[in-house]
PDB file of N, CA and C in Angstrom:
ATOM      1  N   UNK A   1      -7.735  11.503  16.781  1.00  0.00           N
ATOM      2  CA  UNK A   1      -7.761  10.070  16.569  1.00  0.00           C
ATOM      3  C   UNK A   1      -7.728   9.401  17.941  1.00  0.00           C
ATOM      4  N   UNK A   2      -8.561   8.494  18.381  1.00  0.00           N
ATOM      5  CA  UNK A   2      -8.387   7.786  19.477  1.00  0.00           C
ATOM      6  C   UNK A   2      -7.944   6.839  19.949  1.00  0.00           C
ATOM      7  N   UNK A   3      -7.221   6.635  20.424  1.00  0.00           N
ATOM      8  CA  UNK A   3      -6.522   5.186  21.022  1.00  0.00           C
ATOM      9  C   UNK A   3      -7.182   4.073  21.269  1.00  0.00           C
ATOM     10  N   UNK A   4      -6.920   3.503  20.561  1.00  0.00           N
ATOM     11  CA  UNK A   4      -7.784   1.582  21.061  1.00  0.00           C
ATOM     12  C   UNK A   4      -6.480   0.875  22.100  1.00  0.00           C
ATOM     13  N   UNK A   5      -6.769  -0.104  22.812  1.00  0.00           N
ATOM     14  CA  UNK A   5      -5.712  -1.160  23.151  1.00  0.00           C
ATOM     15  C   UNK A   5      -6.695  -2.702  23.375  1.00  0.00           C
ATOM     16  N   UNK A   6      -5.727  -3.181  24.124  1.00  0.00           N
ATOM     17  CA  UNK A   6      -6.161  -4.494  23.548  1.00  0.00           C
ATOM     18  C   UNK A   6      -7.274  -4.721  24.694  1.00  0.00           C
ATOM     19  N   UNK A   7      -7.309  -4.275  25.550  1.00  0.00           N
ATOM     20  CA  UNK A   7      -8.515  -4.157  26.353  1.00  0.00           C
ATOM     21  C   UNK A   7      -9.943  -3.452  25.906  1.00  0.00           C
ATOM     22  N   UNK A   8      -9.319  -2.345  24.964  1.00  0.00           N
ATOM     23  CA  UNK A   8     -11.017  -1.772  24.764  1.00  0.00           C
ATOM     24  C   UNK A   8     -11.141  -2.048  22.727  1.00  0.00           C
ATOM     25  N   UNK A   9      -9.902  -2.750  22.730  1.00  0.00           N
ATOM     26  CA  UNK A   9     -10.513  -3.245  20.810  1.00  0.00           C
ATOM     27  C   UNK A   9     -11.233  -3.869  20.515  1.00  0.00           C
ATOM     28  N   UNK A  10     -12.104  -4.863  20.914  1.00  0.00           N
ATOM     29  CA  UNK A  10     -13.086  -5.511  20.688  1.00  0.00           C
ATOM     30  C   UNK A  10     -14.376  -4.638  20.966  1.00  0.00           C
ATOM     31  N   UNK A  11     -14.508  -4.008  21.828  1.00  0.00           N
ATOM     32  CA  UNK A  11     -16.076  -2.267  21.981  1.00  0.00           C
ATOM     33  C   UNK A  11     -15.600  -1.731  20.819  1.00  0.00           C
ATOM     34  N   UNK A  12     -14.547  -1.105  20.519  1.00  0.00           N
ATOM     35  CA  UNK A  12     -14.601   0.172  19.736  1.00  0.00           C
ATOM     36  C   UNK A  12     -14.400  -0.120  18.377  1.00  0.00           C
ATOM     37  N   UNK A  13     -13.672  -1.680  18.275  1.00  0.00           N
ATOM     38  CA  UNK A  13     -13.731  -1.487  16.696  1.00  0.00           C
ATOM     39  C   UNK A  13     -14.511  -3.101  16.329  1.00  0.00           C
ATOM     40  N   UNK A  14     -14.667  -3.991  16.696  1.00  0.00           N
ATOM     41  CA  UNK A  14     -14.966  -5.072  17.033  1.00  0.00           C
ATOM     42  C   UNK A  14     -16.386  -5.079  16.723  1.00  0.00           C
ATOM     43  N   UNK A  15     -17.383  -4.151  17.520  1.00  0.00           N
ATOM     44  CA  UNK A  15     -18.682  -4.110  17.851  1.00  0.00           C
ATOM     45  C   UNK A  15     -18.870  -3.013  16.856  1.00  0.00           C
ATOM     46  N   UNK A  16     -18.100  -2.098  16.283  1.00  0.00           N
ATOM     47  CA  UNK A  16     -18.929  -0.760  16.087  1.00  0.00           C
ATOM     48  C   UNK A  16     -19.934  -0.868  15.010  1.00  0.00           C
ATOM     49  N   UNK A  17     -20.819  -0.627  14.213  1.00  0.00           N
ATOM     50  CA  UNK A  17     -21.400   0.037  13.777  1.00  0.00           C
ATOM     51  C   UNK A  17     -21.445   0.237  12.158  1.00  0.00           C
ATOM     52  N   UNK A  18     -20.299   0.847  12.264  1.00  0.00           N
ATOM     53  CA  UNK A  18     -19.831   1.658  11.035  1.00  0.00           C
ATOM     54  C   UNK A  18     -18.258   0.995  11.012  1.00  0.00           C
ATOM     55  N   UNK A  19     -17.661   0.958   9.666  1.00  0.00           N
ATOM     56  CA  UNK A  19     -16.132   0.599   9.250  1.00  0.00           C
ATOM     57  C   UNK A  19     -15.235   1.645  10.192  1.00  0.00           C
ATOM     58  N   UNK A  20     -14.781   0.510  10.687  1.00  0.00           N
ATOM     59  CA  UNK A  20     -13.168   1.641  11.173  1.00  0.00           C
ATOM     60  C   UNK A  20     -11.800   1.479  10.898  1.00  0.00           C
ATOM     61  N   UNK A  21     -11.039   2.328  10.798  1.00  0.00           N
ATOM     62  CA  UNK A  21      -9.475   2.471   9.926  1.00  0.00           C
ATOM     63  C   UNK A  21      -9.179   2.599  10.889  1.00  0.00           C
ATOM     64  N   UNK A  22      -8.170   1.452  11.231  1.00  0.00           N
ATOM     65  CA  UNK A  22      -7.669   1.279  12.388  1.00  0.00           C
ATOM     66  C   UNK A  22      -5.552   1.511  12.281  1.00  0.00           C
ATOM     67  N   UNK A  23      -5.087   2.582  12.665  1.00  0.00           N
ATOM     68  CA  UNK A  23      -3.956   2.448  12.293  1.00  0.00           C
ATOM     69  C   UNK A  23      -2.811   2.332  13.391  1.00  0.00           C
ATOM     70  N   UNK A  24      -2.282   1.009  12.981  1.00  0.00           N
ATOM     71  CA  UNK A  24      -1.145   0.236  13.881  1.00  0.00           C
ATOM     72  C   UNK A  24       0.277   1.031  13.604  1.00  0.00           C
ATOM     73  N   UNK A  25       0.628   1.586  15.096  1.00  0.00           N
ATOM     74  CA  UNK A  25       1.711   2.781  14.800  1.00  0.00           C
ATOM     75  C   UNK A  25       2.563   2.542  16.080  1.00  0.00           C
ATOM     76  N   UNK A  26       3.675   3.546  16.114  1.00  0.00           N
ATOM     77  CA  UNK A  26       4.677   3.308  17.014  1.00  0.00           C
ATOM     78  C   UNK A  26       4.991   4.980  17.007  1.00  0.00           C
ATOM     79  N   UNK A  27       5.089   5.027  18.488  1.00  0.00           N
ATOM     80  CA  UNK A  27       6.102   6.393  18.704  1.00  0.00           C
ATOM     81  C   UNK A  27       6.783   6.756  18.052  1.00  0.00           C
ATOM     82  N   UNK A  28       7.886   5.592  17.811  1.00  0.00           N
ATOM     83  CA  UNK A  28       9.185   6.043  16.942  1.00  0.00           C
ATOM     84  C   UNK A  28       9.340   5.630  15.483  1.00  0.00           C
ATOM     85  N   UNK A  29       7.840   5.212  14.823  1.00  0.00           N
ATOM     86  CA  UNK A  29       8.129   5.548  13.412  1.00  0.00           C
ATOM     87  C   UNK A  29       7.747   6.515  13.247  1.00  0.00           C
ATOM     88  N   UNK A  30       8.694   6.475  12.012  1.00  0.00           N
ATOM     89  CA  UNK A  30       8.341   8.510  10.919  1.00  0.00           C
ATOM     90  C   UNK A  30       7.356   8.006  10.156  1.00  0.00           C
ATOM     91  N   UNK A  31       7.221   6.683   9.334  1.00  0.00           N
ATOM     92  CA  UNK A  31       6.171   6.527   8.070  1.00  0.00           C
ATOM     93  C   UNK A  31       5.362   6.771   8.981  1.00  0.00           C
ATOM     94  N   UNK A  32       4.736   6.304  10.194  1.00  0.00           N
ATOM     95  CA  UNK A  32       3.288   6.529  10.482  1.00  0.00           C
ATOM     96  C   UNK A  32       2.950   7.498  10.765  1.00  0.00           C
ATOM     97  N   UNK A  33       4.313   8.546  11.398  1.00  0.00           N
ATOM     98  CA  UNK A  33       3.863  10.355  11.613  1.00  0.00           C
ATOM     99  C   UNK A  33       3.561  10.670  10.225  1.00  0.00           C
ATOM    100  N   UNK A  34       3.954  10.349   9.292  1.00  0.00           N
ATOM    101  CA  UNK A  34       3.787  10.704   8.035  1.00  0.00           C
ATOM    102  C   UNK A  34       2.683  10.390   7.211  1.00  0.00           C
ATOM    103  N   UNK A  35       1.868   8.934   7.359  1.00  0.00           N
ATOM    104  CA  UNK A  35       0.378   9.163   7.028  1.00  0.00           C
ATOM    105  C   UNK A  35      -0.294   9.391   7.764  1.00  0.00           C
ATOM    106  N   UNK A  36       0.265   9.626   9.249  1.00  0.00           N
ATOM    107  CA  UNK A  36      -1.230  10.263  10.265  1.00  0.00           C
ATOM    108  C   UNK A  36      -2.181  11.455   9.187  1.00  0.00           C
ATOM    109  N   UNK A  37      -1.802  12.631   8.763  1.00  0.00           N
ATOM    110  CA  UNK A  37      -2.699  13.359   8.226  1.00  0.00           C
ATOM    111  C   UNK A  37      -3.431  13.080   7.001  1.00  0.00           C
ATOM    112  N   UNK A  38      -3.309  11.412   5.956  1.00  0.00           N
ATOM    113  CA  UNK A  38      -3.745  11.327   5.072  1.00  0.00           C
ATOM    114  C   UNK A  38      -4.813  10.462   5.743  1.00  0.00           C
ATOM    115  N   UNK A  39      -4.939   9.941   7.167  1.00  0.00           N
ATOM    116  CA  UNK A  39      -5.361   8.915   7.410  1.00  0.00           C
ATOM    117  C   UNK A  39      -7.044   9.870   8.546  1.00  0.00           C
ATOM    118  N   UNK A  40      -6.353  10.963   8.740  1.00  0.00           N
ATOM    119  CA  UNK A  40      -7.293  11.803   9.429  1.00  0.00           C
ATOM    120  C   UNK A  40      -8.313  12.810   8.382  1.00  0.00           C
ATOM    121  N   UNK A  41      -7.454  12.956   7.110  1.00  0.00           N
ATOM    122  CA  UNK A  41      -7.845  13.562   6.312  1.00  0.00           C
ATOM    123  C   UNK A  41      -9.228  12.701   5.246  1.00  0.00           C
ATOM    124  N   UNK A  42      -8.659  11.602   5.474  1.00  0.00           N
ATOM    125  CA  UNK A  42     -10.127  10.434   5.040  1.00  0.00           C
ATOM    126  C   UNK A  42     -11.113  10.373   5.980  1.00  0.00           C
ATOM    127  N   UNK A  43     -11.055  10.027   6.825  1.00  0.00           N
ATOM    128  CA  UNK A  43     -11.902   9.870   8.297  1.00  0.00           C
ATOM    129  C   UNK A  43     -12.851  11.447   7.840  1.00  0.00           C
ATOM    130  N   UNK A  44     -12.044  12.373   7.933  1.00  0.00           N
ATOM    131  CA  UNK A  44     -12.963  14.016   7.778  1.00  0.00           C
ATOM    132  C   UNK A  44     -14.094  13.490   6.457  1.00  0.00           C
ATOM    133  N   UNK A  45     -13.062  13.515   5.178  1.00  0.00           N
ATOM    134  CA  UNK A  45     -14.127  13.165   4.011  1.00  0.00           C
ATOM    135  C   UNK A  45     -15.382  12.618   4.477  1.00  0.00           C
ATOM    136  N   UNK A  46     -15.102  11.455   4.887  1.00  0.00           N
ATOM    137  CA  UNK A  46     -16.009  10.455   4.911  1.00  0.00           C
ATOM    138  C   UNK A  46     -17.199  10.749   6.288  1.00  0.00           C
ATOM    139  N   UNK A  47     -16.873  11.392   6.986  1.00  0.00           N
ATOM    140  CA  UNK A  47     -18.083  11.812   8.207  1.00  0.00           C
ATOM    141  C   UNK A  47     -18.355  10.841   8.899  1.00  0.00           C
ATOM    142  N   UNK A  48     -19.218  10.828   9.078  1.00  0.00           N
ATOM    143  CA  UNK A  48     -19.847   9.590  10.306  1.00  0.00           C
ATOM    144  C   UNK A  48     -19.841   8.455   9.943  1.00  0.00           C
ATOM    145  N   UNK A  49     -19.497   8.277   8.420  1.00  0.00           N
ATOM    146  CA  UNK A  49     -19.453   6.491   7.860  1.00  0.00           C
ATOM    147  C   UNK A  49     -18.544   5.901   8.415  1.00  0.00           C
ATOM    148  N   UNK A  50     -17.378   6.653   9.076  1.00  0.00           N
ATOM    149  CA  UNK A  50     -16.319   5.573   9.374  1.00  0.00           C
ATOM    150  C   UNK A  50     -15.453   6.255  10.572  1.00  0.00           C
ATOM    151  N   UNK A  51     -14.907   5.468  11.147  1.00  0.00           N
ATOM    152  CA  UNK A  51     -14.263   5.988  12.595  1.00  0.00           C
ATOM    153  C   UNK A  51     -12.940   5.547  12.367  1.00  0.00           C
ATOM    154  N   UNK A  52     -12.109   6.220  12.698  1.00  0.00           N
ATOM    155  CA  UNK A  52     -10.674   6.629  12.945  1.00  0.00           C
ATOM    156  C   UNK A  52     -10.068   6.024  14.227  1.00  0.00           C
ATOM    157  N   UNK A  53      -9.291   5.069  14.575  1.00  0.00           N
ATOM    158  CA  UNK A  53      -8.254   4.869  15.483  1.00  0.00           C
ATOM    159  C   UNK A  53      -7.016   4.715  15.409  1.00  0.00           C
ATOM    160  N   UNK A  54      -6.316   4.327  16.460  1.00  0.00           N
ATOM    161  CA  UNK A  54      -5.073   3.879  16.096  1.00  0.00           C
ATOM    162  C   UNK A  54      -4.842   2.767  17.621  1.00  0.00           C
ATOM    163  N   UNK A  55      -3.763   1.937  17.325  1.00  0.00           N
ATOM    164  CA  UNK A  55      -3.333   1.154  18.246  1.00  0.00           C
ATOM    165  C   UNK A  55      -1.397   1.169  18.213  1.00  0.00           C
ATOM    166  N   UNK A  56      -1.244   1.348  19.462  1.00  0.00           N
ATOM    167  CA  UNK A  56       0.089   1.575  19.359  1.00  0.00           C
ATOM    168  C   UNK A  56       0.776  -0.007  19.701  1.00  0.00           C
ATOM    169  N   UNK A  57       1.403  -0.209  18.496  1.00  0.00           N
ATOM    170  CA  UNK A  57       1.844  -1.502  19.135  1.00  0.00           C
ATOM    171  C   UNK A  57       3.179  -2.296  19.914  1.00  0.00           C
ATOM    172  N   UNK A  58       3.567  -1.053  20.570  1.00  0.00           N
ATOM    173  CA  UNK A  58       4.626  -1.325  21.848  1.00  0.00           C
ATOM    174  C   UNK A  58       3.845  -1.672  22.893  1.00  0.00           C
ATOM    175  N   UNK A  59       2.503  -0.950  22.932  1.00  0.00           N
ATOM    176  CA  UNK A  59       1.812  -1.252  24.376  1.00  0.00           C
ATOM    177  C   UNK A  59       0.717  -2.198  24.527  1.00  0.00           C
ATOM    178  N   UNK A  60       0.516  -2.755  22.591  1.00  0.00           N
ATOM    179  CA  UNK A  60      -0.680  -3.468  22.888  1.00  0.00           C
ATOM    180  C   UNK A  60      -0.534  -4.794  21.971  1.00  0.00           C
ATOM    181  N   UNK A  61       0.673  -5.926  22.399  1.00  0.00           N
ATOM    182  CA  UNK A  61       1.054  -6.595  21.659  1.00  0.00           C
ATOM    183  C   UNK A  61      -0.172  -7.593  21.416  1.00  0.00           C
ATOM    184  N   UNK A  62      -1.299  -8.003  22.178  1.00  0.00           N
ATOM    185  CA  UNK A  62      -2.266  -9.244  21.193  1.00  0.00           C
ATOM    186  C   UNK A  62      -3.041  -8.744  20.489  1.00  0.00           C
ATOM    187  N   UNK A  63      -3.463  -7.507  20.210  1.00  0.00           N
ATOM    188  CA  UNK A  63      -4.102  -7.301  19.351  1.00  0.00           C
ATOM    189  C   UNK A  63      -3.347  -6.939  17.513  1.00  0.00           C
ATOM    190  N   UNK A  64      -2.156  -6.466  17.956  1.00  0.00           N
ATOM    191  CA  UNK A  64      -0.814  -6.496  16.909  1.00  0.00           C
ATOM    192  C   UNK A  64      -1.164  -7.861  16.644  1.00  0.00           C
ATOM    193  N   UNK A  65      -0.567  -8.904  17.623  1.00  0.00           N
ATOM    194  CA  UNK A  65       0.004 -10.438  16.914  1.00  0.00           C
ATOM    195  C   UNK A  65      -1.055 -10.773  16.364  1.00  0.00           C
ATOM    196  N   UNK A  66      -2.723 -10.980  17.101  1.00  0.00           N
ATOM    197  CA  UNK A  66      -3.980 -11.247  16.506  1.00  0.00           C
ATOM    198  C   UNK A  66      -3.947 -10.945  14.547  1.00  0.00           C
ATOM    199  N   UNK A  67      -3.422 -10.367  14.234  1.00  0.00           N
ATOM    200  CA  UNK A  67      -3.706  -9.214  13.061  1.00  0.00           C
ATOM    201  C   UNK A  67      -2.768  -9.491  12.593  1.00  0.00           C
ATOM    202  N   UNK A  68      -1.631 -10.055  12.637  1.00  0.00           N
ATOM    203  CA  UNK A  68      -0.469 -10.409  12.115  1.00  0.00           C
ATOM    204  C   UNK A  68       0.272  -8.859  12.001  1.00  0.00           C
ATOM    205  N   UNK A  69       0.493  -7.896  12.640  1.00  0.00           N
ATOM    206  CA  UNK A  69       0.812  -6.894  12.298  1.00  0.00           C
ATOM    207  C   UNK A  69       2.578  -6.648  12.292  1.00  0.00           C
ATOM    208  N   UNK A  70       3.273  -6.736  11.456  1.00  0.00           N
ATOM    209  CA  UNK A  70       4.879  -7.403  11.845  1.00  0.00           C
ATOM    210  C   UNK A  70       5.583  -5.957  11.420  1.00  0.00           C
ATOM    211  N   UNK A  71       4.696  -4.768  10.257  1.00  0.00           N
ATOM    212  CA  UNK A  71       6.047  -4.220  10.055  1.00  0.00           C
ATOM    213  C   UNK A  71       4.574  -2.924  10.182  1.00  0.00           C
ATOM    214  N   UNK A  72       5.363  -1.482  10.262  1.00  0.00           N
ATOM    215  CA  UNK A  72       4.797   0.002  10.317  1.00  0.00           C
ATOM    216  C   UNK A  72       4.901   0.905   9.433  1.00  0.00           C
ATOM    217  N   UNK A  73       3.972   1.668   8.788  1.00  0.00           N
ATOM    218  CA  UNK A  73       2.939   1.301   9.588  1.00  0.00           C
ATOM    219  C   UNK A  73       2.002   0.335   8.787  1.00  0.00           C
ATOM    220  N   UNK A  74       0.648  -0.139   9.612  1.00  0.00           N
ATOM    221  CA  UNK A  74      -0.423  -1.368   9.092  1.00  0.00           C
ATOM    222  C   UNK A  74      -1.165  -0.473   8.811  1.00  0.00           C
ATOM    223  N   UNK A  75      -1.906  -0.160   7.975  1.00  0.00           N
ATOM    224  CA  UNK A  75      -3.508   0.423   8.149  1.00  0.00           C
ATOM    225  C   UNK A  75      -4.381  -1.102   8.416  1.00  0.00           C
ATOM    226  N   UNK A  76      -5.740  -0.954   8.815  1.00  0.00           N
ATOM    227  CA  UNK A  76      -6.532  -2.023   8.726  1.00  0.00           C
ATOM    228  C   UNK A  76      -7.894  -1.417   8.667  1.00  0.00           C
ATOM    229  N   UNK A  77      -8.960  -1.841   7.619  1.00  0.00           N
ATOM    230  CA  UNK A  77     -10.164  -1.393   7.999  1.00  0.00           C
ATOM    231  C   UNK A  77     -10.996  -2.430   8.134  1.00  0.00           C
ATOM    232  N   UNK A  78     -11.420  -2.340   9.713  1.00  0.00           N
ATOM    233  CA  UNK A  78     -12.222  -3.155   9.741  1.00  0.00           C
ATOM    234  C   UNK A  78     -14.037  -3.075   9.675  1.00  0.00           C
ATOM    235  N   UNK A  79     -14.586  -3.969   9.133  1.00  0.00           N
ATOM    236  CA  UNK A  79     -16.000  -3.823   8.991  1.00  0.00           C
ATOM    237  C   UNK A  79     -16.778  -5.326   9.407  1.00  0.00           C
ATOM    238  N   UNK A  80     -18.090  -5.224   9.959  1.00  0.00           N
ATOM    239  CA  UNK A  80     -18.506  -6.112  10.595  1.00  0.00           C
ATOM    240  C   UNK A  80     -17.849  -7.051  11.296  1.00  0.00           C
ATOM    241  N   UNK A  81     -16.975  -6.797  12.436  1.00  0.00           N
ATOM    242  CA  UNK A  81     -16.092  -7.055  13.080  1.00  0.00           C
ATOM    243  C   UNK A  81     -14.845  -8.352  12.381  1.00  0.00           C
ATOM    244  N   UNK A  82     -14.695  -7.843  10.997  1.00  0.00           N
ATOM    245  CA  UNK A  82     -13.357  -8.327  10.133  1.00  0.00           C
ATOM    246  C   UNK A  82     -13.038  -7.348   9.759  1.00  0.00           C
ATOM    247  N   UNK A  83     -11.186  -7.648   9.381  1.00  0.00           N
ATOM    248  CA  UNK A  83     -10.499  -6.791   8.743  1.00  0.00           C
ATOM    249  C   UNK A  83     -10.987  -7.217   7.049  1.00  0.00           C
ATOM    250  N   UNK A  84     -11.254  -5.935   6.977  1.00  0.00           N
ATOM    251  CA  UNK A  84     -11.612  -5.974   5.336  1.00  0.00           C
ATOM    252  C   UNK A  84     -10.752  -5.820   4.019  1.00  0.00           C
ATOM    253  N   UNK A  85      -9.815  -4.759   4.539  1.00  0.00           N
ATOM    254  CA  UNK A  85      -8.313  -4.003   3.764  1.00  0.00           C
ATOM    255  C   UNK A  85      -7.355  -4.125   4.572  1.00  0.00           C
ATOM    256  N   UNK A  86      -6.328  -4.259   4.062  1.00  0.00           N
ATOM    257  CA  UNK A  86      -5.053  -3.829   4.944  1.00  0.00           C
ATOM    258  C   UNK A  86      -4.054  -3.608   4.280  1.00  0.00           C
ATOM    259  N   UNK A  87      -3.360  -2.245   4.430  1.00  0.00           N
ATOM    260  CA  UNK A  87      -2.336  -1.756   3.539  1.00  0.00           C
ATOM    261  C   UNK A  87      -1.264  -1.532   4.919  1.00  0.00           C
ATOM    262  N   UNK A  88       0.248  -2.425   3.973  1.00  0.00           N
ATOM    263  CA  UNK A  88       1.572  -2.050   4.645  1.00  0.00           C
ATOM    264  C   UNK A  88       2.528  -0.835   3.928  1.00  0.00           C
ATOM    265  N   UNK A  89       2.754  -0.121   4.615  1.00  0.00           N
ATOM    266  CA  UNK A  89       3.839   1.053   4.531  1.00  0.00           C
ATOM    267  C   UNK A  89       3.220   1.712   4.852  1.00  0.00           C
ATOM    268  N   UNK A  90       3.941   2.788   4.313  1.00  0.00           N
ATOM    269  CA  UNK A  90       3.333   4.195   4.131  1.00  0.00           C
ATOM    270  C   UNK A  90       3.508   4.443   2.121  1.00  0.00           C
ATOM    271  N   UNK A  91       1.758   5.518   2.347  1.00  0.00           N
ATOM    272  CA  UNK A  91       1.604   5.748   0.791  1.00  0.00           C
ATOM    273  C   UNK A  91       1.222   6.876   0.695  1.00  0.00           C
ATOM    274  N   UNK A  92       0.645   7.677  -0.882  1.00  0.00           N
ATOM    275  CA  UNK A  92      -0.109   8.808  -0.577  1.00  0.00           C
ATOM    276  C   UNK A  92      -1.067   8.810  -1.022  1.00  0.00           C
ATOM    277  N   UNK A  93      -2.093   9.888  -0.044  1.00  0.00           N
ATOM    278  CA  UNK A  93      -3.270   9.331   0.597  1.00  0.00           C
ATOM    279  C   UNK A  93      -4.199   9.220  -0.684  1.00  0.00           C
ATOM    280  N   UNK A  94      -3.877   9.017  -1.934  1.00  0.00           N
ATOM    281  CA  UNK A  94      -4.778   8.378  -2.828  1.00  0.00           C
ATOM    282  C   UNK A  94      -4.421   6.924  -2.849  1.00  0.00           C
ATOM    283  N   UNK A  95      -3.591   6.468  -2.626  1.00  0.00           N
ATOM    284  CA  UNK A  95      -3.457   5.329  -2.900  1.00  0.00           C
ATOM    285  C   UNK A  95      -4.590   4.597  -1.359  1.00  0.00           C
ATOM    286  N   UNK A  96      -4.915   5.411  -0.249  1.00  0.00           N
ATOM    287  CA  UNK A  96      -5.973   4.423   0.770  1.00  0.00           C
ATOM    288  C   UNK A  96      -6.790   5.163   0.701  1.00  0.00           C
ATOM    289  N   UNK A  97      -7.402   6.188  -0.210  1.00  0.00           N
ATOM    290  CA  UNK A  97      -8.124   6.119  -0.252  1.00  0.00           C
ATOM    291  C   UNK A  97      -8.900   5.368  -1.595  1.00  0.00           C
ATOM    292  N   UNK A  98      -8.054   4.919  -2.614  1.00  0.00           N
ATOM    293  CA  UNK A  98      -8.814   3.901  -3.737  1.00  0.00           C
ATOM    294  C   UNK A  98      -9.138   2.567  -2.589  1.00  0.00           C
ATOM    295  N   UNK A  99      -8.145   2.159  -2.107  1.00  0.00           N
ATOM    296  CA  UNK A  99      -8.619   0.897  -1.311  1.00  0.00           C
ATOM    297  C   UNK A  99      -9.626   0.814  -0.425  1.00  0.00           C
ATOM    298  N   UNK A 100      -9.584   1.760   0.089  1.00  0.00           N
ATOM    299  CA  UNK A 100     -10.866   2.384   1.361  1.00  0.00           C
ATOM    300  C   UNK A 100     -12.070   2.651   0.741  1.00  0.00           C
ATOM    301  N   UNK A 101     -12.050   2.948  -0.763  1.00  0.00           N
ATOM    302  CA  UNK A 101     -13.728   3.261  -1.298  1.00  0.00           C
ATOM    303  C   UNK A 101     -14.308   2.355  -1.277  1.00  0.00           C
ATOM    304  N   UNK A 102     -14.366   1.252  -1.265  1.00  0.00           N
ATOM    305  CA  UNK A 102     -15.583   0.283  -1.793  1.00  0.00           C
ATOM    306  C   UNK A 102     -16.360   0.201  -0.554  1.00  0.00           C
ATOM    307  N   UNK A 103     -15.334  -0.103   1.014  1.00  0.00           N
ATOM    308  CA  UNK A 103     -15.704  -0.137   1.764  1.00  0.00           C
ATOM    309  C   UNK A 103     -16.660   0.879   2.905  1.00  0.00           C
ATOM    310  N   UNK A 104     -16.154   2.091   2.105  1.00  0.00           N
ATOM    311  CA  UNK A 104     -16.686   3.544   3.066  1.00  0.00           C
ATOM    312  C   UNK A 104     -17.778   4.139   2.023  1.00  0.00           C
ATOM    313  N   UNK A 105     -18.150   3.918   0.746  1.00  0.00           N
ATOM    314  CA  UNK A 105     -19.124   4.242   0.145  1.00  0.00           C
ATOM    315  C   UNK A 105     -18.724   5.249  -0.532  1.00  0.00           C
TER     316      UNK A 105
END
């Protein structure tokens, strides 16, 4: 999964292409160690339709505040440079991936 910050979020998820699941995380939460693999495990499904990041938001507070991002973890998928979905907590990984279908095909 690759790191965005607030310097390169507007190229990588902003501009891209294809929908990206963008997930707003912290070192020291457990929920987000805890859907990292449901969140990598969609990204695989889905192949080249959709790109995988994350933004850590100790180090990259305007793109957090931009997004209203207040509690961990956020998922966000964004498509044509809007957030399209956005799920708070942590869930299991059927529950993002029903929300994530319409958008990833």
């Amino acid at each position: 999964m690759d790191e965005v910050t607030d310097e390169t979020f507007a190229d990588e998820v902003l501009a891209s292409p294809i929908p990206v699941i963008v997930d707003f995380w912290a070192p020291w939460c457990k929920p987000c160690e805890a859907i990292e693999p449901h969140l990598v495990g969609i990204a695989a499904k889905y192949g080249g339709r959709v790109r995988l990041v994350r933004v850590n938001v100790d180090e990259n507070l305007a793109v957090s505040g931009r997004y209203g991002v207040l509690s961990l973890p956020t998922v966000m998928v964004f498509a044509e440079a809007e957030p399209r979905e956005t799920i708070f907590g942590a869930h299991p990984r059927s529950h993002y991936e029903r929300a994530f279908k319409p958008l990833l095909g």
